[in-house]
C-alpha atoms as a PDB file:
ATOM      1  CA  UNK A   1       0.000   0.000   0.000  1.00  0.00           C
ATOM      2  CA  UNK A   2       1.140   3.416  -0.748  1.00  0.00           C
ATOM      3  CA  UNK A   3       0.255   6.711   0.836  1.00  0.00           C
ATOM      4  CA  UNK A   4       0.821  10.645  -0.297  1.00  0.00           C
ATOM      5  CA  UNK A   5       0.860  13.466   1.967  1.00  0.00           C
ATOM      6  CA  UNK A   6       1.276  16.670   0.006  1.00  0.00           C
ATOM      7  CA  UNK A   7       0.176  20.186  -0.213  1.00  0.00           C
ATOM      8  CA  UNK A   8      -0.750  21.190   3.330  1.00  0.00           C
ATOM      9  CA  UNK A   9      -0.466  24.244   5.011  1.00  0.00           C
ATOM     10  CA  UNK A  10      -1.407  25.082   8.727  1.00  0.00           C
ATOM     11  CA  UNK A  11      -1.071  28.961   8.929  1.00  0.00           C
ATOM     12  CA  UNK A  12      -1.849  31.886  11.587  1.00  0.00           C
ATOM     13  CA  UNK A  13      -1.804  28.969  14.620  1.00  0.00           C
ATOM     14  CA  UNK A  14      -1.392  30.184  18.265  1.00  0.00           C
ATOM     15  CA  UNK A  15      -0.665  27.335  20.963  1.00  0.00           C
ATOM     16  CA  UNK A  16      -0.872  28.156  24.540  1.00  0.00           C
ATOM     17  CA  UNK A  17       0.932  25.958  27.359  1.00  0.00           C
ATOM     18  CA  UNK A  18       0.723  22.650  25.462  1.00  0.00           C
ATOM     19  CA  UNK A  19       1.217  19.567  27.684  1.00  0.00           C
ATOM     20  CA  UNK A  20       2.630  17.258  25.034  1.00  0.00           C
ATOM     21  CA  UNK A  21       5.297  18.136  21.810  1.00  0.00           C
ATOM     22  CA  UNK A  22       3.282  20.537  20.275  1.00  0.00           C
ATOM     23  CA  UNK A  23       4.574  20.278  16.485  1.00  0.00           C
ATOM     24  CA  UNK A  24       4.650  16.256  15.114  1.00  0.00           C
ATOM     25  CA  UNK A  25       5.066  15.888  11.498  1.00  0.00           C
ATOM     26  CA  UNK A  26       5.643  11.780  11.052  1.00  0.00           C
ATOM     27  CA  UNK A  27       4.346   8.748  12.413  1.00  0.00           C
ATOM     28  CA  UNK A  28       1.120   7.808  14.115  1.00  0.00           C
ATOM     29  CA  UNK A  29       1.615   7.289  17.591  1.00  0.00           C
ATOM     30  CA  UNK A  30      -0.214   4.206  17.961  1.00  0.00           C
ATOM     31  CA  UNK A  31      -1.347   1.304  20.690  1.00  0.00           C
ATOM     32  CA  UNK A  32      -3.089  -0.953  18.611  1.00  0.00           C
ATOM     33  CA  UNK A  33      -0.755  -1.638  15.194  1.00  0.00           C
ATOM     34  CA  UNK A  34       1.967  -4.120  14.514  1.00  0.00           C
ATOM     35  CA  UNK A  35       5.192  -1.749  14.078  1.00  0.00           C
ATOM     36  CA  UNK A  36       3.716   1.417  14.884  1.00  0.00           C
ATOM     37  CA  UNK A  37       5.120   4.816  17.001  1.00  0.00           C
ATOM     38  CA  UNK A  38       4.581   3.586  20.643  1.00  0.00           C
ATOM     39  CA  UNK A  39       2.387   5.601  22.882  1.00  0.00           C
ATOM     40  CA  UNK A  40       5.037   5.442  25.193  1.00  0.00           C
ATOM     41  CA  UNK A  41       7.765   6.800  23.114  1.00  0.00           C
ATOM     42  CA  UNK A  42       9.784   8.604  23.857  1.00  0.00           C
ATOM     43  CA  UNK A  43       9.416   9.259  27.820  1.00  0.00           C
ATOM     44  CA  UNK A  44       7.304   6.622  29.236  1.00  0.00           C
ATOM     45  CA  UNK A  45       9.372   3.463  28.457  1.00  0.00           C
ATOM     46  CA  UNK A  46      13.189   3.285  27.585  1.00  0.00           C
ATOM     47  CA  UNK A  47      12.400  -0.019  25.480  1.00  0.00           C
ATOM     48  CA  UNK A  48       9.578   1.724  23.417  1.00  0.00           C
ATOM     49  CA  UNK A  49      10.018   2.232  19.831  1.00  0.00           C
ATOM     50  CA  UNK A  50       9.208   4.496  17.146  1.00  0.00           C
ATOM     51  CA  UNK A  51       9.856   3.905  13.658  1.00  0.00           C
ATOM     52  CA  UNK A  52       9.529   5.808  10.808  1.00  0.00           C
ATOM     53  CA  UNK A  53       7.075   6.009   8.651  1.00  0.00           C
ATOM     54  CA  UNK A  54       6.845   3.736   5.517  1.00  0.00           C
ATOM     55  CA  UNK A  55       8.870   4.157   2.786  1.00  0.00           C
ATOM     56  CA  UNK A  56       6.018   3.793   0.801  1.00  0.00           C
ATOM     57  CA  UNK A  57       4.378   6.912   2.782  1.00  0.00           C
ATOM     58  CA  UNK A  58       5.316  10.037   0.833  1.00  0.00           C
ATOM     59  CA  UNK A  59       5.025  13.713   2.936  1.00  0.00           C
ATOM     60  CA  UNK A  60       5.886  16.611   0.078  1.00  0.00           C
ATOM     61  CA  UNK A  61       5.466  20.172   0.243  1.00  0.00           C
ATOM     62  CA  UNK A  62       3.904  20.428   4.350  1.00  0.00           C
ATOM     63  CA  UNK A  63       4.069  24.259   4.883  1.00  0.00           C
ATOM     64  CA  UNK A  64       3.686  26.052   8.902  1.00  0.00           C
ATOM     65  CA  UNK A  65       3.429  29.484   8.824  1.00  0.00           C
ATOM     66  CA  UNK A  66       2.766  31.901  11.353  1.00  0.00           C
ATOM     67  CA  UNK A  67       2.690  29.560  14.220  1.00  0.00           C
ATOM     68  CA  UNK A  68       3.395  30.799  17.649  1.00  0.00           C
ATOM     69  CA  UNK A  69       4.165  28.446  20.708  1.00  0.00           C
ATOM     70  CA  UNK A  70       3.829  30.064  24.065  1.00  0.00           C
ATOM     71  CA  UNK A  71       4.764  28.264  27.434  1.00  0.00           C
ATOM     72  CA  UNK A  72       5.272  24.818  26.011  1.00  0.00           C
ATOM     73  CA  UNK A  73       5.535  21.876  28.308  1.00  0.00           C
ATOM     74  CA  UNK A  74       8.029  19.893  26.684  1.00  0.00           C
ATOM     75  CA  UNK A  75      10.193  19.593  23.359  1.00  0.00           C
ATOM     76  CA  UNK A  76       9.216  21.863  20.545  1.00  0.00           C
ATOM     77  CA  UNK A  77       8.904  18.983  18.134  1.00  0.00           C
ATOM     78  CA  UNK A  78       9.046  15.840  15.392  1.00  0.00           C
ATOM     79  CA  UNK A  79      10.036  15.969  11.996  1.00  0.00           C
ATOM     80  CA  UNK A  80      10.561  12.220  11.036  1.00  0.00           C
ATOM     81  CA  UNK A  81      10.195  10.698   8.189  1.00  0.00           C
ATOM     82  CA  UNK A  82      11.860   7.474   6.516  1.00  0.00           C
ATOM     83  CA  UNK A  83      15.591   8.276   5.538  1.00  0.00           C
ATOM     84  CA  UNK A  84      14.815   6.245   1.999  1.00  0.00           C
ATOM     85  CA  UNK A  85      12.636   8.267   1.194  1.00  0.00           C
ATOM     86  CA  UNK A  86      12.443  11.604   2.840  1.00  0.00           C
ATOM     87  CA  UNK A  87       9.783  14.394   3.231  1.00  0.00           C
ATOM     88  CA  UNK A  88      10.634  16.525   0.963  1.00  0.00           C
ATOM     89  CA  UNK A  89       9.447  20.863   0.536  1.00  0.00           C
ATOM     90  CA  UNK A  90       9.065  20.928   4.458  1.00  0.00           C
ATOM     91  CA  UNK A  91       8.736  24.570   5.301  1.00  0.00           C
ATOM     92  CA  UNK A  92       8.642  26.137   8.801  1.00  0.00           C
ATOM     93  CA  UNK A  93       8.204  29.875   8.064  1.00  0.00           C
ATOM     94  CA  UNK A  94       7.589  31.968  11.317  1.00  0.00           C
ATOM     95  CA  UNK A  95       7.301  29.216  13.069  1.00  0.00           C
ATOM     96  CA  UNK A  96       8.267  30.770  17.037  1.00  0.00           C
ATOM     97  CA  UNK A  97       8.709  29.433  20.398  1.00  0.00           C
ATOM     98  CA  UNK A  98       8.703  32.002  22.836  1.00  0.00           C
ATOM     99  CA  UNK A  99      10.906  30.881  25.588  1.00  0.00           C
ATOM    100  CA  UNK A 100      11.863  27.613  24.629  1.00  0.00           C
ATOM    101  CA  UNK A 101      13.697  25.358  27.185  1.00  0.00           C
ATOM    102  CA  UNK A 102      17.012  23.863  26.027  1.00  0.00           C
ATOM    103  CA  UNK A 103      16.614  21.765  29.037  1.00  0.00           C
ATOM    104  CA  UNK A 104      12.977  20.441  28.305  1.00  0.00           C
ATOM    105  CA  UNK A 105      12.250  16.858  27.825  1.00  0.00           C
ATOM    106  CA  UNK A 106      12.059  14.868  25.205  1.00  0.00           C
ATOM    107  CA  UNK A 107      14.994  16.196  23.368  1.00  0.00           C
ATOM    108  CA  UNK A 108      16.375  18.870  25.120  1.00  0.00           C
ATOM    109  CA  UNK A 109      18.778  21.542  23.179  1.00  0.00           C
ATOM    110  CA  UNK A 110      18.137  19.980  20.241  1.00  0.00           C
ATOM    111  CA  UNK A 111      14.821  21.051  20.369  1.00  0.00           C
ATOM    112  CA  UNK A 112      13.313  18.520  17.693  1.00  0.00           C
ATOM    113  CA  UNK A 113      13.593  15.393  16.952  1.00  0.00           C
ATOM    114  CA  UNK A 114      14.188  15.455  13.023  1.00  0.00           C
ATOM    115  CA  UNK A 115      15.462  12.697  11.002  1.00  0.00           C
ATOM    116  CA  UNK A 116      14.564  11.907   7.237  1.00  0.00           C
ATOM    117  CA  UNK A 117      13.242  15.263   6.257  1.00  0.00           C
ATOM    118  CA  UNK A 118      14.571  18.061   3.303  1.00  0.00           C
ATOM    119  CA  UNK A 119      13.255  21.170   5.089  1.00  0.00           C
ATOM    120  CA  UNK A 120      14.151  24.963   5.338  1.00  0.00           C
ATOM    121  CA  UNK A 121      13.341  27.351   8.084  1.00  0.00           C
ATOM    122  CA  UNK A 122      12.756  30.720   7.614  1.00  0.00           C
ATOM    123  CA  UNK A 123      10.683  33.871   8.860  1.00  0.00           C
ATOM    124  CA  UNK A 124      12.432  34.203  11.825  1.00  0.00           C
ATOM    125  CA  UNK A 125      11.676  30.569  12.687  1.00  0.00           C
ATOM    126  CA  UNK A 126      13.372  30.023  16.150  1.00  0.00           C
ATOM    127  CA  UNK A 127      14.529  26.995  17.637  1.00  0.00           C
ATOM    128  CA  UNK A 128      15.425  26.135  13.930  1.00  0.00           C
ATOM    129  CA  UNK A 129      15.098  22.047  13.790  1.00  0.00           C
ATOM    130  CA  UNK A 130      18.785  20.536  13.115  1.00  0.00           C
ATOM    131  CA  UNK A 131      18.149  18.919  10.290  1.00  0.00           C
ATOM    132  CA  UNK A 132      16.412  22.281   8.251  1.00  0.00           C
ATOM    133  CA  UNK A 133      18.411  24.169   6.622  1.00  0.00           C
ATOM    134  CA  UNK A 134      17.826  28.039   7.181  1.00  0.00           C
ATOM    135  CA  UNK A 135      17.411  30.556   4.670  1.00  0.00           C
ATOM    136  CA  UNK A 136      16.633  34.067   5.462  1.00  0.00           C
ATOM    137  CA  UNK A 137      16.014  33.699   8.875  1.00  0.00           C
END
């Protein structure tokens, strides 16, 4: 089975205090699939697992703009897709956390977790996932 995620845009987004990672762009977390994202993952169980998505699962061209984070609980984010065949035309453009917490938990001063992924920050986007590039920012 094959599967195409393509052309979206979330735009002019405000998140409050979020108690979980507010930005996940990847897999399902899951409790009831053979070889999906545990619901434990990453925090509740060291032994959990989460692997990416299908190779067969294409993400092109996923666009956030405008998106401000205020007061978030934990990590800023996921960007994971499958390093055969990676999202490609990710965009974060103005996408802000306003006080983010190198120390915060899942993934600390790396901010995201971001693996498999072709994507470009820009706008001012700030923590800047590792694996973006930046362009203008």
């Amino acid at each position: 089975a094959t599967a195409e995620i393509t052309n979206i845009l979330y735009e002019n987004i405000t998140m409050e205090a979020p108690e979980q990672v507010p930005i996940w762009i990847g897999p399902a977390q899951e409790g009831d699939s053979d070889n999906a994202c545990s619901l434990a993952w990453p925090m509740l169980d060291p032994w959990a697992k989460c692997p990416a998505p299908p190779g067969q699962v294409r993400f092109t061209n996923v666009t956030l703009r405008d998106v401000r984070v205020v007061d978030a609980k934990e990590s800023p984010g996921l960007v994971f897709g499958n390093s055969s065949s990676p999202m490609e035309g990710v965009v974060f453009d103005g996408v802000v956390f306003e006080d983010a917490d190198p120390k915060a938990r899942p993934w600390g001063e790396d901010f995201y977790y971001c693996e498999g992924v072709n994507g470009v920050a820009t706008g001012g986007t700030s923590p800047v996932p590792p694996c973006f590039s930046e362009e203008g920012n």
